[in-house]
Structures are given as structure tokens and as C-alpha cells.
N, C-alpha and C. Protein backbone atom coordinates (compact mmCIF):
# COMPACT_ATOMS: atom_id res chain seq x y z
N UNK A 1 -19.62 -8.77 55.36
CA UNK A 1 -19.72 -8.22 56.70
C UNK A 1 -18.97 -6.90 56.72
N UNK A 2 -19.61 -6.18 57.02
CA UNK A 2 -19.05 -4.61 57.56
C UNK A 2 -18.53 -4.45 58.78
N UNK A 3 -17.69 -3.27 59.14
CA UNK A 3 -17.15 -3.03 60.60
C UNK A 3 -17.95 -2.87 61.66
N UNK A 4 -19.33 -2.10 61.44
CA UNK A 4 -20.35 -2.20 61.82
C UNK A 4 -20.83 -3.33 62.96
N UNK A 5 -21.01 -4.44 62.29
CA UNK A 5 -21.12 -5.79 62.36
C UNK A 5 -20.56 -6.32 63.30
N UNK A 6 -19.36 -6.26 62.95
CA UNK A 6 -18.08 -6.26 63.84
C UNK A 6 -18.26 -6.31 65.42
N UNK A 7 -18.23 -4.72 65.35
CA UNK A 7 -17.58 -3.78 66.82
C UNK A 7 -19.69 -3.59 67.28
N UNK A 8 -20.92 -3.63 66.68
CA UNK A 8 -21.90 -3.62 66.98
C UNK A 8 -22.90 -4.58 66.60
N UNK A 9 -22.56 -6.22 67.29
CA UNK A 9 -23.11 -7.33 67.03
C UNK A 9 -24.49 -7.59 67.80
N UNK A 10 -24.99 -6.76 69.14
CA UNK A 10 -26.09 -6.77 69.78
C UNK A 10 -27.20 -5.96 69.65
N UNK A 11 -28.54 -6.41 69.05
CA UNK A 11 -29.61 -5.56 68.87
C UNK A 11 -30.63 -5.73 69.65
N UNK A 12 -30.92 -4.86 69.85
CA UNK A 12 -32.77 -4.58 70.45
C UNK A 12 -33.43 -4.25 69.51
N UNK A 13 -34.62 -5.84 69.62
CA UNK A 13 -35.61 -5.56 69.02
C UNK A 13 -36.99 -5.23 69.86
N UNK A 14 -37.72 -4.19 69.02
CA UNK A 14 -39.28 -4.12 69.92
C UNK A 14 -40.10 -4.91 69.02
N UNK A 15 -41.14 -5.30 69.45
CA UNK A 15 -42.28 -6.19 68.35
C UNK A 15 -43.57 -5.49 69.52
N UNK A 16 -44.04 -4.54 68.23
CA UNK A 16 -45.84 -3.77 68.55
C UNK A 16 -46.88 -4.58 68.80
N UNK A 17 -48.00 -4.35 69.37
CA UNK A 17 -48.99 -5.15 69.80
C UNK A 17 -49.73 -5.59 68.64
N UNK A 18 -49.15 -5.39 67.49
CA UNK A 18 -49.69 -5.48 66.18
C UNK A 18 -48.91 -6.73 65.58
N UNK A 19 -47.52 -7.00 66.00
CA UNK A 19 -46.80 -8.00 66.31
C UNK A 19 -45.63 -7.38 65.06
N UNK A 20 -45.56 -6.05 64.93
CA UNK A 20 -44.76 -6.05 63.64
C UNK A 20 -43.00 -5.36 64.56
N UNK A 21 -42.25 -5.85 64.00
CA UNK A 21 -40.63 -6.18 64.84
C UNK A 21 -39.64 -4.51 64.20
N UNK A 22 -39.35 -4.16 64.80
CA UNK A 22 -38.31 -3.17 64.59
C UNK A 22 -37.02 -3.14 64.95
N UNK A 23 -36.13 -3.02 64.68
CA UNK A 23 -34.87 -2.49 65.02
C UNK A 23 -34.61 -1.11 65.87
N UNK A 24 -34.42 -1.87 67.15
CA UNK A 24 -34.03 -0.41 68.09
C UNK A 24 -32.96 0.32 67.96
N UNK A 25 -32.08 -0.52 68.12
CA UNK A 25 -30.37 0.14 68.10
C UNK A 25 -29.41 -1.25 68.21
N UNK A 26 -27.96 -0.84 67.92
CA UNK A 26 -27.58 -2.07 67.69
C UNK A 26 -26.45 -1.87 69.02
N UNK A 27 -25.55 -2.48 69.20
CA UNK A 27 -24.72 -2.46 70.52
C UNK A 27 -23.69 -3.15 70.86
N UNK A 28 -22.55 -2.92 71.78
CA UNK A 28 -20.87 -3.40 71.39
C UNK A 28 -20.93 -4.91 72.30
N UNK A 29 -21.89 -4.28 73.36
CA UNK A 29 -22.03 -5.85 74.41
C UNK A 29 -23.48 -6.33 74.74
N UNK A 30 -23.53 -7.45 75.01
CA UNK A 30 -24.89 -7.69 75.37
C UNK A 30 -25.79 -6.68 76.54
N UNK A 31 -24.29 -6.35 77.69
CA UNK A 31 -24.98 -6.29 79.13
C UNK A 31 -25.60 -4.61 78.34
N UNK A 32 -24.48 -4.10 77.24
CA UNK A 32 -25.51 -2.79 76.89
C UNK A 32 -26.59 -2.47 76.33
N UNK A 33 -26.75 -3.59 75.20
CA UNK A 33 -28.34 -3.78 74.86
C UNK A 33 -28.83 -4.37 75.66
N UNK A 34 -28.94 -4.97 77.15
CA UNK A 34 -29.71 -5.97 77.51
C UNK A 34 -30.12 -4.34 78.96
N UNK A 35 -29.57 -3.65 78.89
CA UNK A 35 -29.74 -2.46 79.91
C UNK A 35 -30.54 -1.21 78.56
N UNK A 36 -29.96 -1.28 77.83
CA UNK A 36 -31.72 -0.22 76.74
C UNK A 36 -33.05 -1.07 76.55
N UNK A 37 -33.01 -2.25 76.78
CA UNK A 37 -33.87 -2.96 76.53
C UNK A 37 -34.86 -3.33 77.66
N UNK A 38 -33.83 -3.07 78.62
CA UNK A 38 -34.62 -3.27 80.40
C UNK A 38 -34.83 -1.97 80.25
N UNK A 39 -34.42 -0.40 80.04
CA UNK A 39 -34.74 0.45 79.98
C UNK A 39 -36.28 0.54 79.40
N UNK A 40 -36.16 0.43 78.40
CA UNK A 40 -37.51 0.56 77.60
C UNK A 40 -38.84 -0.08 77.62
N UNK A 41 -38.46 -1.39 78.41
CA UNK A 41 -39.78 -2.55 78.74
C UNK A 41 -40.12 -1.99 79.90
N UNK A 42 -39.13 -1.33 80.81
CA UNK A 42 -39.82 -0.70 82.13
C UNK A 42 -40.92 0.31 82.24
N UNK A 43 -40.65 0.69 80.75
CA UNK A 43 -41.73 2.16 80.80
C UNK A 43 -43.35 1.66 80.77
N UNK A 44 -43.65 0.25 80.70
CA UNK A 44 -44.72 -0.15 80.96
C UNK A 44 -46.25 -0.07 79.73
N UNK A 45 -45.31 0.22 78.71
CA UNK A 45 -46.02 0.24 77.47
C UNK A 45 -46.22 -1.37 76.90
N UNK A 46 -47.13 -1.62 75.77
CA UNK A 46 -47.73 -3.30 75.35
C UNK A 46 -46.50 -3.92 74.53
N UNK A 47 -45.59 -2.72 74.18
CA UNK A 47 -44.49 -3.58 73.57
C UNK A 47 -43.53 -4.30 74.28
N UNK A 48 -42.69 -5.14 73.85
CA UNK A 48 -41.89 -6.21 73.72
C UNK A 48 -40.70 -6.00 73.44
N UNK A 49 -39.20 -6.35 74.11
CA UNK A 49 -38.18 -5.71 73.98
C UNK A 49 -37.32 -6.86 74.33
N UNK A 50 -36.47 -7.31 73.21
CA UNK A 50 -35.45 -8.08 73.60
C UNK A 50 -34.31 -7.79 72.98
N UNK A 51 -33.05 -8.57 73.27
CA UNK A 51 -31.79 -8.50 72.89
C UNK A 51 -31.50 -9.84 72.23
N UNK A 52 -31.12 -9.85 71.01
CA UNK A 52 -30.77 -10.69 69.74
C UNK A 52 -28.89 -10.18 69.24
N UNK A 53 -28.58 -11.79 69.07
CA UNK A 53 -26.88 -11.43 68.57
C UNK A 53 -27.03 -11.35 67.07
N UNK A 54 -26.34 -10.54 66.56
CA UNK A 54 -26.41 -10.48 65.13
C UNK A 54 -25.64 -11.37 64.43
N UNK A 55 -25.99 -12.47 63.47
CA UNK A 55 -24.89 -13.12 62.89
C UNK A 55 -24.84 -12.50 61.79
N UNK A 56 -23.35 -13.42 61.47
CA UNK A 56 -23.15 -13.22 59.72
C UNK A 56 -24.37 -13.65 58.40
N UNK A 57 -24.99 -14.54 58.53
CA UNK A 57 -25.66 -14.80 58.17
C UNK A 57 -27.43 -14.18 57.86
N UNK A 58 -27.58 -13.61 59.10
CA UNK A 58 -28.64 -12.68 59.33
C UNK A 58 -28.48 -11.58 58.84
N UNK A 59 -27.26 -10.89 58.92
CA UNK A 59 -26.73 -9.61 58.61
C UNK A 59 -27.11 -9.38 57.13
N UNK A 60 -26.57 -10.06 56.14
CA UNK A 60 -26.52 -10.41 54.29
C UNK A 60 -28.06 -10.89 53.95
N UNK A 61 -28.95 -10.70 54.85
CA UNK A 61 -30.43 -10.28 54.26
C UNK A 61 -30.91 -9.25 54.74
N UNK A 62 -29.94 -8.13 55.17
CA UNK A 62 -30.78 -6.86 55.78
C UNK A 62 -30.09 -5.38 54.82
């Protein structure tokens, strides 16, 4: 685990109408990825936008 990890454990993911998943940005609290993520689903486009906690475990396959 990196510091990274650490101090930026909250991500937004988008998943395309194609169904393929990206990494938006990662983030220190939920309520701040869970506000880029309401940001971005508002714009009314087919994608998909949620907020995921990063574990240790998840982290050491990326």
C-alpha cells in the first residue's frame, strides 16, 4: 500500500454504454467523490457514475 491509498481511498467510477469501467479520480472523503460523481451523472449523458472505497486488497491488482 502506498500513501496514495492512504490519504485517497474514494473513487469514481464511470462504466460506458458499452459497459467498459474507468477510473475517474480518486478522493480523501466519500461526501467528495460522492459530489464529482453527482456532478457528472447530472450532465445527463448514458454513462454511469458511482463512488467505490478502495481496499487494500483491490489496490495490489491495479
Amino acid at each position: 500500500m502506498n500513501d496514495s491509498t492512504i490519504t485517497l481511498p474514494w473513487l469514481v467510477i464511470r462504466q460506458d454504454d458499452n459497459g467498459n469501467r474507468y477510473r475517474v479520480g480518486r478522493y480523501a472523503t466519500r461526501a467528495e467523490a460522492q459530489k464529482i460523481a453527482d456532478s457528472l451523472d447530472s450532465r445527463g449523458h448514458k454513462q454511469l457514475y458511482w463512488v467505490e472505497r478502495l481496499t487494500q486488497n483491490s489496490d495490489s491488482a491495479s
